[in-house]
Protein backbone atom coordinates (compact mmCIF):
# COMPACT_ATOMS: atom_id res chain seq x y z
CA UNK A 1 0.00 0.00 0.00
CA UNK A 2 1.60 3.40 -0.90
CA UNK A 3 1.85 5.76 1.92
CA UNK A 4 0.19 8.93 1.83
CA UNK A 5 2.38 11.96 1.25
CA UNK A 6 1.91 13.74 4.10
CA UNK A 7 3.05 10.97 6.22
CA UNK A 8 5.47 10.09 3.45
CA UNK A 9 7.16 13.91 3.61
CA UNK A 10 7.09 13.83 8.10
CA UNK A 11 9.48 11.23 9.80
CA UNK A 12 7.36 11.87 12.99
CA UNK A 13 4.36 10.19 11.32
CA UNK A 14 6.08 8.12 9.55
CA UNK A 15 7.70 6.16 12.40
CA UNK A 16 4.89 6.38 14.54
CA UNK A 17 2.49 4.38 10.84
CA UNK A 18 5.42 2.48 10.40
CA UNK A 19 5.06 1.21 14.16
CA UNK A 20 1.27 0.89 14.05
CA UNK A 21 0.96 -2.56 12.25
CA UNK A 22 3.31 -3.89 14.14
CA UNK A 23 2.01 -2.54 17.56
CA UNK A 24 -1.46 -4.04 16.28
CA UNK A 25 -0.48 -7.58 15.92
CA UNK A 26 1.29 -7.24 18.92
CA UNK A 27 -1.70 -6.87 20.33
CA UNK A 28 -3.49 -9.77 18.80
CA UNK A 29 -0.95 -12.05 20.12
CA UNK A 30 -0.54 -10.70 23.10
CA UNK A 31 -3.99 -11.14 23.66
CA UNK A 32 -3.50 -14.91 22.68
CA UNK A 33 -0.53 -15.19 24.60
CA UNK A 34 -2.33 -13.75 27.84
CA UNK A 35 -5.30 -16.09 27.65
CA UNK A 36 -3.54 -18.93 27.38
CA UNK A 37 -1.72 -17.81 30.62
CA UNK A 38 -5.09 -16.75 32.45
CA UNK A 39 -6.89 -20.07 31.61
CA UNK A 40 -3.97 -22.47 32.28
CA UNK A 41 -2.05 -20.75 34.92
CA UNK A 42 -4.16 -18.06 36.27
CA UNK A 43 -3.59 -14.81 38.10
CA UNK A 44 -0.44 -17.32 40.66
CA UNK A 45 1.07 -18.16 37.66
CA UNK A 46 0.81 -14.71 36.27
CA UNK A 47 2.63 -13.22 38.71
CA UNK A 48 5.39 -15.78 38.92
CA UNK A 49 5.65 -14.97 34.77
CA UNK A 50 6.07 -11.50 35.56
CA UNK A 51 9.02 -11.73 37.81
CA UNK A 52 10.98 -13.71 35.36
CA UNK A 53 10.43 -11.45 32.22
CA UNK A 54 11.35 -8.69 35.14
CA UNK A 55 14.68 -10.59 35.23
CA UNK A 56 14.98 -11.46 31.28
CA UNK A 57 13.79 -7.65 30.27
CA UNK A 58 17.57 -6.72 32.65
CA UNK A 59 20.13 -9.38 31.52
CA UNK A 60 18.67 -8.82 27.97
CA UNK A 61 20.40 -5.04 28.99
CA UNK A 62 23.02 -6.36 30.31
CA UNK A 63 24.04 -8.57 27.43
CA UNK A 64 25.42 -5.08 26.13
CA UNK A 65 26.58 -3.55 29.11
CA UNK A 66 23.24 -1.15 28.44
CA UNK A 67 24.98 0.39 24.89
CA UNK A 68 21.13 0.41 23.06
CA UNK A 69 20.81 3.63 22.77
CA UNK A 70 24.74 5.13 21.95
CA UNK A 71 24.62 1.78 19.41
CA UNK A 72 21.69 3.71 17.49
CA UNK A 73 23.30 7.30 17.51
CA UNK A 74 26.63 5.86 16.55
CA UNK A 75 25.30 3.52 13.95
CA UNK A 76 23.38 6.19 12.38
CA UNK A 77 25.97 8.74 12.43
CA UNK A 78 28.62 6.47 11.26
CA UNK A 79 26.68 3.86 9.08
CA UNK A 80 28.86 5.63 5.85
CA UNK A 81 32.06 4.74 7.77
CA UNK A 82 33.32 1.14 7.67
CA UNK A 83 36.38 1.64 9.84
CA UNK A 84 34.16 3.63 12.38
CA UNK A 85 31.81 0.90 12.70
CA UNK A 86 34.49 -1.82 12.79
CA UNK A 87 35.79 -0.15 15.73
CA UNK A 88 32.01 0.36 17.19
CA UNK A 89 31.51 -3.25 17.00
CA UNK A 90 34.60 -4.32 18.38
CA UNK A 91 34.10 -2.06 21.57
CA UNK A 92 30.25 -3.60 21.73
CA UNK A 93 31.36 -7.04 21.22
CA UNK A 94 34.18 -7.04 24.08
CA UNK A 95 31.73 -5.12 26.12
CA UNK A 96 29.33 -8.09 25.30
CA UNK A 97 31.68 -10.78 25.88
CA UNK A 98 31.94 -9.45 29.11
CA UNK A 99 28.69 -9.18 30.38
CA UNK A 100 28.53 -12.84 28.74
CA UNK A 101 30.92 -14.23 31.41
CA UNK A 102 29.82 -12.45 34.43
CA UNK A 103 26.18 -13.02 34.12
CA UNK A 104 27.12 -16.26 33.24
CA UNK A 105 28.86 -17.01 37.02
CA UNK A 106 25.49 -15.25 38.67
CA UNK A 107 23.08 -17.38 36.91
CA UNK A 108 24.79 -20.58 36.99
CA UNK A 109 25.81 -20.57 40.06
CA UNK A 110 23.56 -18.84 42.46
CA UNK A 111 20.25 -20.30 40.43
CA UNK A 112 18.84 -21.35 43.60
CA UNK A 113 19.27 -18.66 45.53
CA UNK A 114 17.93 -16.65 42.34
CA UNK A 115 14.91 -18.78 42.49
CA UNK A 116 14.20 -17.99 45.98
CA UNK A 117 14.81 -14.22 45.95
CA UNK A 118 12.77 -13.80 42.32
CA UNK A 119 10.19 -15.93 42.67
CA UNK A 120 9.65 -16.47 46.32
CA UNK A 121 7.75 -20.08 46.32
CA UNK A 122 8.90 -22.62 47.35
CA UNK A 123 9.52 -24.94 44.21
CA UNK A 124 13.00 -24.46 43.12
CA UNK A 125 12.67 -22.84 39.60
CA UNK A 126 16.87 -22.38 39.45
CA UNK A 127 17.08 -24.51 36.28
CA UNK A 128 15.33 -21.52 34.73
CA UNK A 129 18.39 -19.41 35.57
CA UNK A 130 20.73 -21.99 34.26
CA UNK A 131 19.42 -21.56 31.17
CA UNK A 132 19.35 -18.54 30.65
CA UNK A 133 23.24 -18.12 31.29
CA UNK A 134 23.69 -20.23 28.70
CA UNK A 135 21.67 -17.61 26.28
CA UNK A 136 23.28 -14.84 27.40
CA UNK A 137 25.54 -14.43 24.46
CA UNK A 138 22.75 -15.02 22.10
CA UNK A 139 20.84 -11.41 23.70
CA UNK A 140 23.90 -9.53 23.10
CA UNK A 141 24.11 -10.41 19.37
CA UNK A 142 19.79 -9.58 19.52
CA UNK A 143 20.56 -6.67 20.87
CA UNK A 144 23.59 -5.89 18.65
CA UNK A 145 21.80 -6.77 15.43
CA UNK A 146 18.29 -4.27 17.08
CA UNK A 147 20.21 -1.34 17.03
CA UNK A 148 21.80 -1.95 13.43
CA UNK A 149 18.94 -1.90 12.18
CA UNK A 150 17.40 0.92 14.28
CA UNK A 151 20.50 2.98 13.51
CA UNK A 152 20.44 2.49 9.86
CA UNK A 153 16.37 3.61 9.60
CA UNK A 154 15.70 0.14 8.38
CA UNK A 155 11.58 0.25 9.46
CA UNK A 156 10.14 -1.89 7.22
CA UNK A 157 12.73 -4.62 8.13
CA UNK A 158 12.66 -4.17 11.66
CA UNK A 159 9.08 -4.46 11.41
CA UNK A 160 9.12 -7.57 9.52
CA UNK A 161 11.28 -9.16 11.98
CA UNK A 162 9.14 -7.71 14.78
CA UNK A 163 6.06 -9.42 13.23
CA UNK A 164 7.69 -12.55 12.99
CA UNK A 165 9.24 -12.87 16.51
CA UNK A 166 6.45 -11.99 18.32
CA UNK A 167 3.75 -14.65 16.19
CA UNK A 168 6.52 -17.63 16.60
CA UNK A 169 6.89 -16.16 19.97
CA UNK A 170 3.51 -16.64 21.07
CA UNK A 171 2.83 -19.90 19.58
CA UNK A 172 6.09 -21.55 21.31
CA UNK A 173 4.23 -19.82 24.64
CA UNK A 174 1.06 -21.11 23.86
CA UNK A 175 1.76 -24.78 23.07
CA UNK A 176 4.31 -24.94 26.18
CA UNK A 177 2.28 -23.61 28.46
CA UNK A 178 -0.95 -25.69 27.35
CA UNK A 179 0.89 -28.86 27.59
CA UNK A 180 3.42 -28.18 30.73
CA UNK A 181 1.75 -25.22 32.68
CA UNK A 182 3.68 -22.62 34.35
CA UNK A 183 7.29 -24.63 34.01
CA UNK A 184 6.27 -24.79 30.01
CA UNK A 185 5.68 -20.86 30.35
CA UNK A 186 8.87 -19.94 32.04
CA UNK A 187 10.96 -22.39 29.76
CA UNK A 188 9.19 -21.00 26.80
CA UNK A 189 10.08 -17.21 27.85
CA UNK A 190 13.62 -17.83 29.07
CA UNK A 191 14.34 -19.59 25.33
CA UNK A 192 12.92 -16.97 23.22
CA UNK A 193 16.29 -15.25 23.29
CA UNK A 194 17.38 -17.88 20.83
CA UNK A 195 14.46 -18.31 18.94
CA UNK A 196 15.09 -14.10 18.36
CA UNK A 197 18.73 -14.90 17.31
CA UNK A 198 18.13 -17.19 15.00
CA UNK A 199 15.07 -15.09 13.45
CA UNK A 200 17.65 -12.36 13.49
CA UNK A 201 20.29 -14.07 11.43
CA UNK A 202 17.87 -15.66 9.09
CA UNK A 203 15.81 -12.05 7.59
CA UNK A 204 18.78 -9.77 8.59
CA UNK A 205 21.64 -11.45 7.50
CA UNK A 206 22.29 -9.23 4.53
CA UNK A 207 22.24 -6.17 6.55
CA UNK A 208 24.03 -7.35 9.21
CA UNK A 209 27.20 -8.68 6.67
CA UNK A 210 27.04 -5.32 4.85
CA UNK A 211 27.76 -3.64 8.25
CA UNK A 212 29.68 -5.79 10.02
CA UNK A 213 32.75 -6.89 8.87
CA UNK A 214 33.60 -9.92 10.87
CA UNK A 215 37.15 -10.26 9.79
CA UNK A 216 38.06 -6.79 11.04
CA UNK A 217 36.73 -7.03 14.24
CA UNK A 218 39.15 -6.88 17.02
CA UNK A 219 39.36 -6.25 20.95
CA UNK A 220 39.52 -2.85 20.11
CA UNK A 221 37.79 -0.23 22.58
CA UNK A 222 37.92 2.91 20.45
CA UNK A 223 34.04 3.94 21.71
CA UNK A 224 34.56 3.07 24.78
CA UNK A 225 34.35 6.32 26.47
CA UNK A 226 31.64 7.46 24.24
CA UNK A 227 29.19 3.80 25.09
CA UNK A 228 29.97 3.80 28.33
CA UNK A 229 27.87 7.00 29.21
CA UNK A 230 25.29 5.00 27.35
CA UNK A 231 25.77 2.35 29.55
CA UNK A 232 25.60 3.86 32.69
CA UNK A 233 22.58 5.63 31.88
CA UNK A 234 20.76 2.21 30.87
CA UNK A 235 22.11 -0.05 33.21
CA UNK A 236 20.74 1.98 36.17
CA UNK A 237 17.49 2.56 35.00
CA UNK A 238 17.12 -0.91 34.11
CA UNK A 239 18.33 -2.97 36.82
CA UNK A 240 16.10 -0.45 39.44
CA UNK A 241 13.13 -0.73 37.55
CA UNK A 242 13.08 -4.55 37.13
CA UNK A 243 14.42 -4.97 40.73
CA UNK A 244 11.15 -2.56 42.03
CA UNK A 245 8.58 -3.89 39.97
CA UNK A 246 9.83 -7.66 41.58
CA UNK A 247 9.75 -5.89 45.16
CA UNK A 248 6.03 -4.57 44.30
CA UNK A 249 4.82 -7.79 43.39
CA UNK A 250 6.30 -9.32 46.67
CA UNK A 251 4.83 -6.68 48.49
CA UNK A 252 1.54 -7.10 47.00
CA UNK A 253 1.33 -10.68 47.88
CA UNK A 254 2.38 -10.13 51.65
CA UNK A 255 -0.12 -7.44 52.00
CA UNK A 256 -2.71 -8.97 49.76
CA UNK A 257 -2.70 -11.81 48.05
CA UNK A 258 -0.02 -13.54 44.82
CA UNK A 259 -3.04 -13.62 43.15
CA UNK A 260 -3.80 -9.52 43.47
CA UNK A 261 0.29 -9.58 42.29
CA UNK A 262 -0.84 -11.22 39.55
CA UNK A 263 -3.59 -8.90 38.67
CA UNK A 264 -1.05 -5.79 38.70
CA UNK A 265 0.85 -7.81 36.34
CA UNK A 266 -1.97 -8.26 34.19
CA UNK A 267 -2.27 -4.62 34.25
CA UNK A 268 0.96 -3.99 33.47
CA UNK A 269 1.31 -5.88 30.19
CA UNK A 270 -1.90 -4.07 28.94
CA UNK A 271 0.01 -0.71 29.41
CA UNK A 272 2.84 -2.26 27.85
CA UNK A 273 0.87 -3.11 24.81
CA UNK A 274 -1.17 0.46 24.02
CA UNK A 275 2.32 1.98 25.19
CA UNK A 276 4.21 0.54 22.27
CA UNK A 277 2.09 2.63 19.76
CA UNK A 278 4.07 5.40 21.51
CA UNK A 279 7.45 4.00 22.85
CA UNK A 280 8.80 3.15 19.51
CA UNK A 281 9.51 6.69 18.79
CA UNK A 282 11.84 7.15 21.62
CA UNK A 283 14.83 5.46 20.18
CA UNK A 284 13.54 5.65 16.50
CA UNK A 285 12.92 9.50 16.29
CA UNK A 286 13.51 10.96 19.31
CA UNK A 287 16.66 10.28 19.89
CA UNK A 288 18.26 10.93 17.16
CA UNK A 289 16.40 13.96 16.05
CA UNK A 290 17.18 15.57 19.86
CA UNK A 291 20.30 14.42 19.07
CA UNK A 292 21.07 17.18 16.17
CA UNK A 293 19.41 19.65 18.17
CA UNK A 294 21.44 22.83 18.73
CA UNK A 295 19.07 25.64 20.39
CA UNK A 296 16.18 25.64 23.08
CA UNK A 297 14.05 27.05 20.33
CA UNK A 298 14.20 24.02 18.16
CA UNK A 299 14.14 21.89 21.06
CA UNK A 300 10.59 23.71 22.21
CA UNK A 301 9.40 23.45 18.64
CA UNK A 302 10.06 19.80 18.96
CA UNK A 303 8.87 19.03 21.87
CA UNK A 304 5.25 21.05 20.69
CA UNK A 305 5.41 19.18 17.76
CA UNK A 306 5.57 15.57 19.06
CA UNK A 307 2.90 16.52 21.71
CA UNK A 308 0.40 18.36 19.09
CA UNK A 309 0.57 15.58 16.58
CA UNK A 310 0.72 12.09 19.39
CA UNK A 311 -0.86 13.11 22.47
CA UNK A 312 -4.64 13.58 20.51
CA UNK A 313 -3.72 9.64 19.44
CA UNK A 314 -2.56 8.71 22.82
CA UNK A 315 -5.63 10.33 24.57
CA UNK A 316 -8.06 9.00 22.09
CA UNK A 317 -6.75 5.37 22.69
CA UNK A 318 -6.95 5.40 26.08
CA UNK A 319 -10.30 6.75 26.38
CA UNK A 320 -11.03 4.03 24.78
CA UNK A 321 -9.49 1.16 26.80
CA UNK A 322 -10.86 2.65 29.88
CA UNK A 323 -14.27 2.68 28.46
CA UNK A 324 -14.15 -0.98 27.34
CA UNK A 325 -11.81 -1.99 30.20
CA UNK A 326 -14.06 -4.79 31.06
CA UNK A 327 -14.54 -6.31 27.74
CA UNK A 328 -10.68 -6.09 27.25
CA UNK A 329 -10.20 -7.81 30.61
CA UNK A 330 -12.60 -10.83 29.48
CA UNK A 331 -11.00 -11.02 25.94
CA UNK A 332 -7.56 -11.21 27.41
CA UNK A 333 -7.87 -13.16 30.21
CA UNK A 334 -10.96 -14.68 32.43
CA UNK A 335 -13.86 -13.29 34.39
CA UNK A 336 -11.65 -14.23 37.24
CA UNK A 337 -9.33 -11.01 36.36
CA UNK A 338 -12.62 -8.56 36.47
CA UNK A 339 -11.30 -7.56 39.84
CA UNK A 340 -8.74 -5.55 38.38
CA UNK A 341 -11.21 -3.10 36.37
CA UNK A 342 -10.68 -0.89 38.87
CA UNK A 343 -6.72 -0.67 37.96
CA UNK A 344 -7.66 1.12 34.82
CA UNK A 345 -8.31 4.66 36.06
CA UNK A 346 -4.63 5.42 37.40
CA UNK A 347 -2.48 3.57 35.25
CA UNK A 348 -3.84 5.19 32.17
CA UNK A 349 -3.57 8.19 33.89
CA UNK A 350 -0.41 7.74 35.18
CA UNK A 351 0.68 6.36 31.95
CA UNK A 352 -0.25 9.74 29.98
CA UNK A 353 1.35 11.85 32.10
CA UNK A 354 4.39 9.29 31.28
CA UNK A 355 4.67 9.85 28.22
CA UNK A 356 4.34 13.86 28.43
CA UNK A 357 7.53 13.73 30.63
CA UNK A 358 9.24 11.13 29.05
CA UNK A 359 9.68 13.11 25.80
CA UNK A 360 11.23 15.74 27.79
CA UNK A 361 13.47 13.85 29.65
CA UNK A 362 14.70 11.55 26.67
CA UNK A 363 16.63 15.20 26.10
CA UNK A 364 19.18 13.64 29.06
CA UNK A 365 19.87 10.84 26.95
CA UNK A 366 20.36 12.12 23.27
CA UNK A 367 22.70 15.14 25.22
CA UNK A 368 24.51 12.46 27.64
CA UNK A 369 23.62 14.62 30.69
CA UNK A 370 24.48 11.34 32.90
CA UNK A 371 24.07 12.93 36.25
CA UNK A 372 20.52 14.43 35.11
CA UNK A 373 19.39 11.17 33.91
CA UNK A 374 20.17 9.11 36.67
CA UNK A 375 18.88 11.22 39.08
CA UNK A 376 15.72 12.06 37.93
CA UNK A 377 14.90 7.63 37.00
CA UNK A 378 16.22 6.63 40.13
CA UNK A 379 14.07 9.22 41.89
CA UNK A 380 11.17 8.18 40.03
CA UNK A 381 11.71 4.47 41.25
CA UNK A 382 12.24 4.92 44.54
CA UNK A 383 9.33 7.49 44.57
CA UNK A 384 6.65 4.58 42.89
CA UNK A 385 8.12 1.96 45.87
CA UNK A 386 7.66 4.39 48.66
CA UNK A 387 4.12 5.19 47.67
CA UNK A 388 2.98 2.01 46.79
CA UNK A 389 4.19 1.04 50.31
CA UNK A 390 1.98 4.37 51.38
CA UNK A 391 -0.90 3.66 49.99
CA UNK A 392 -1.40 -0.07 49.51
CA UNK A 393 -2.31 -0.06 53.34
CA UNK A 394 -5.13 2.62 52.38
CA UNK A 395 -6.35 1.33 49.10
CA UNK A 396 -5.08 -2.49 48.64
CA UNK A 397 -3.64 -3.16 45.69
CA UNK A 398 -5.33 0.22 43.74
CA UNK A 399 -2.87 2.00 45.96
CA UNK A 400 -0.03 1.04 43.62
CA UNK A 401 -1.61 2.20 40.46
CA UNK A 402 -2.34 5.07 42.72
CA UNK A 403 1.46 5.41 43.58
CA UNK A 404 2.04 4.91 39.80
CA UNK A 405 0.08 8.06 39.36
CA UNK A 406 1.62 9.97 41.61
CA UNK A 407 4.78 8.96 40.55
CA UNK A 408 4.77 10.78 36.97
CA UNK A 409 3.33 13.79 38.33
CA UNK A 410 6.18 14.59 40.73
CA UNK A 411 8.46 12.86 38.13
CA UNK A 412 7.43 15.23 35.30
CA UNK A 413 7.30 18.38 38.09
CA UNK A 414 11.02 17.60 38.55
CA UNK A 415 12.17 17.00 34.76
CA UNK A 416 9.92 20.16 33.93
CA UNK A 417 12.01 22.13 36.60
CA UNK A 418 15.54 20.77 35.13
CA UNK A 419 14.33 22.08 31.52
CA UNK A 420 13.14 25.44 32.77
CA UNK A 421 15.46 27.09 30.41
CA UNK A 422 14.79 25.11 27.82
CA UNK A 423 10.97 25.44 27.59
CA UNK A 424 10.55 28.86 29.10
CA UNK A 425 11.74 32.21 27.63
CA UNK A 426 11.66 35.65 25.36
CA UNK A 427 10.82 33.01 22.41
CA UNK A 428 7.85 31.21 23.75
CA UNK A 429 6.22 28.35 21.11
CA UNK A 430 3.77 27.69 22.79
């Protein structure tokens, strides 16, 4: 289908379309994936799920040492440059190797004790762990291979491998978890790491050889200095968040129930999937794009622009899942999930106000102000722990959506007050 024009001539739009049919089947399978998990596992099992793609979602990270998003600017900046990106690969590749070995000692060998702390039952799930040290190196080349083709623009590829890993994705899911239960569901999700490789290598190989020049990569570290910022940044972020959202659900069940952990789970994953229409432009146009950006009255005429042309979109959408919350709730899972309807109303809340702040903040990362960055996600964990500890003895397990709430408010307050400057002066665009 041709594209219309004026989508055609504007990036913005033509990301964000680009995105949209794979954000949609997302969404069918997700909504296969998540009744197959409801009916055969239910809102226990859930939970238990949710911890370990908590742990996956970090040492998938880590398999990089966190380089993501300096692996897109660099790639994009340098993708005319052979010798450049030799010696960007190399530095990725040792960093990789790295990560590789040491998450390979922590999984292996402490996969009992990594059972107990992640999943906090009493079966011993460390066999899980032990696999997944043996996939490590197989999310560092998934993550190497992401960025290449994020840096170099490729959309309609990176769709078409999107599409694909996420339907084989889902069936592997599906048929493991129908005919083992919850161990079928955590094997299945702790082995799509290869399944992605191997999808990877099979549609992107001609990319990836065009790019990278295996017989001129060395143990060189000539970016270095320039990833690591990257990798701090990430890292951070990352390895709070997952630990937090882990603590949450352990807090839930002590003060609740695991099967109210589960429900917050539930919740989660539908945020995750209306989220995607707009996360994609983060590291696709956002990034680079703040990137090039030299004055505060470009910046503000970015910023207005993203906000007048995705936030209508964004709105619109989740009027709508509110509205047919309960519908969405039976669809993707069972009538024994209609007790968290009343989730909805501050997660999509608090997930508005998200992303309004987060496409300020993402300035931190395309300018590498480090100390800004950290300060402002760490904050913003901590912040959604201590209130959900706050208000969970008020409001159950609505007090942590509440919290969530709460959390972008002071979050965006705080980011808003950092970009004063920036937003506010003689030369107003608003």
């Amino acid at each position: 289908m041709k594209i219309p024009s004026f989508i055609k001539n504007n990036l913005l739009l033509k990301v964000t379309s680009a995105n949209t049919g794979l954000v949609l089947v997302r969404m069918l399978f997700s909504l296969i994936s998540q009744k197959a998990l409801a009916i055969f596992i239910g809102a226990e099992g859930i939970a238990i799920v949710g911890n370990l793609k908590n742990v996956v979602g970090f040492f998938e990270q880590f398999s990089i040492l966190g380089t993501s998003n300096g692996l897109v600017k660099y790639i994009s900046e340098n993708k005319d440059d052979k010798e450049q990106l030799n010696n960007l690969f190399s530095t990725v590749f040792v960093f990789s190797a790295l990560a590789s070995i040491v998450s390979f000692i922590i999984l292996f060998f402490w996969s009992n004790t990594l059972s107990l702390v992640i999943f906090g039952v009493d079966e011993n799930y460390g066999y899980i762990f032990k696999i997944l040290a043996f996939l490590l190196p197989f999310m560092g080349v998934n993550g190497i291979l992401y960025a290449l083709l994020n840096g170099l623009s490729a959309y309609k590829l990176f769709s078409k491998i999107g599409l694909i890993i996420v339907i084989i994705s889902t069936l592997l899911i599906v048929l493991l978890t129908i005919e083992f239960g919850l161990i079928g569901s955590l094997i299945a999700i702790s082995t799509i790491p290869l399944l992605q490789f191997l999808i990877y290598i099979i549609f992107s190989s001609k990319t990836y050889k065009t790019f990278i020049d295996l017989n001129f990569i060395s143990f060189k570290l000539s970016f270095k200095k320039q990833l690591l910022s990257y990798s701090l940044m990430t890292l951070v972020v990352v390895f709070f968040s997952n630990i937090i959202d882990v603590a949450i659900r352990h807090l839930i069940e002590d003060k609740t129930s695991i099967a109210e952990a589960g429900y917050w789970t539930a919740m989660n994953s539908i945020s995750r999937v209306y989220m995607q229409f707009s996360a994609a432009i983060f590291p696709l146009y956002i990034l680079p794009v703040y990137a090039k950006l030299t004055s505060t009255i470009d910046f503000r005429k970015e910023v207005v622009k993203i906000y007048k042309m995705l936030l209508p979109f964004l709105i619109s959408g989740m009027l709508v899942v509110f509205l047919f919350r309960e519908f969405i709730i039976k669809a993707l899972y069972t009538s024994e999930f209609l007790a968290m309807s009343s989730l909805f109303k501050w997660q999509l809340l608090g997930d508005l106000i998200k992303f309004v702040a987060i496409v300020l903040s993402y300035q931190f990362i395309a300018k590498k102000q480090i100390g800004y960055f950290i300060f402002t996600e760490v904050l913003s964990v901590l912040m959604f722990y201590g209130f959900s500890v706050y208000f969970i003895d008020i409001y159950g397990t609505d007090g942590v959506v509440i919290a969530h709430f709460v959390r972008y408010i002071l979050f965006f307050l705080v980011v808003l007050f950092i970009l004063r400057h920036k937003l506010i002066g003689k030369s107003r665009i608003l």
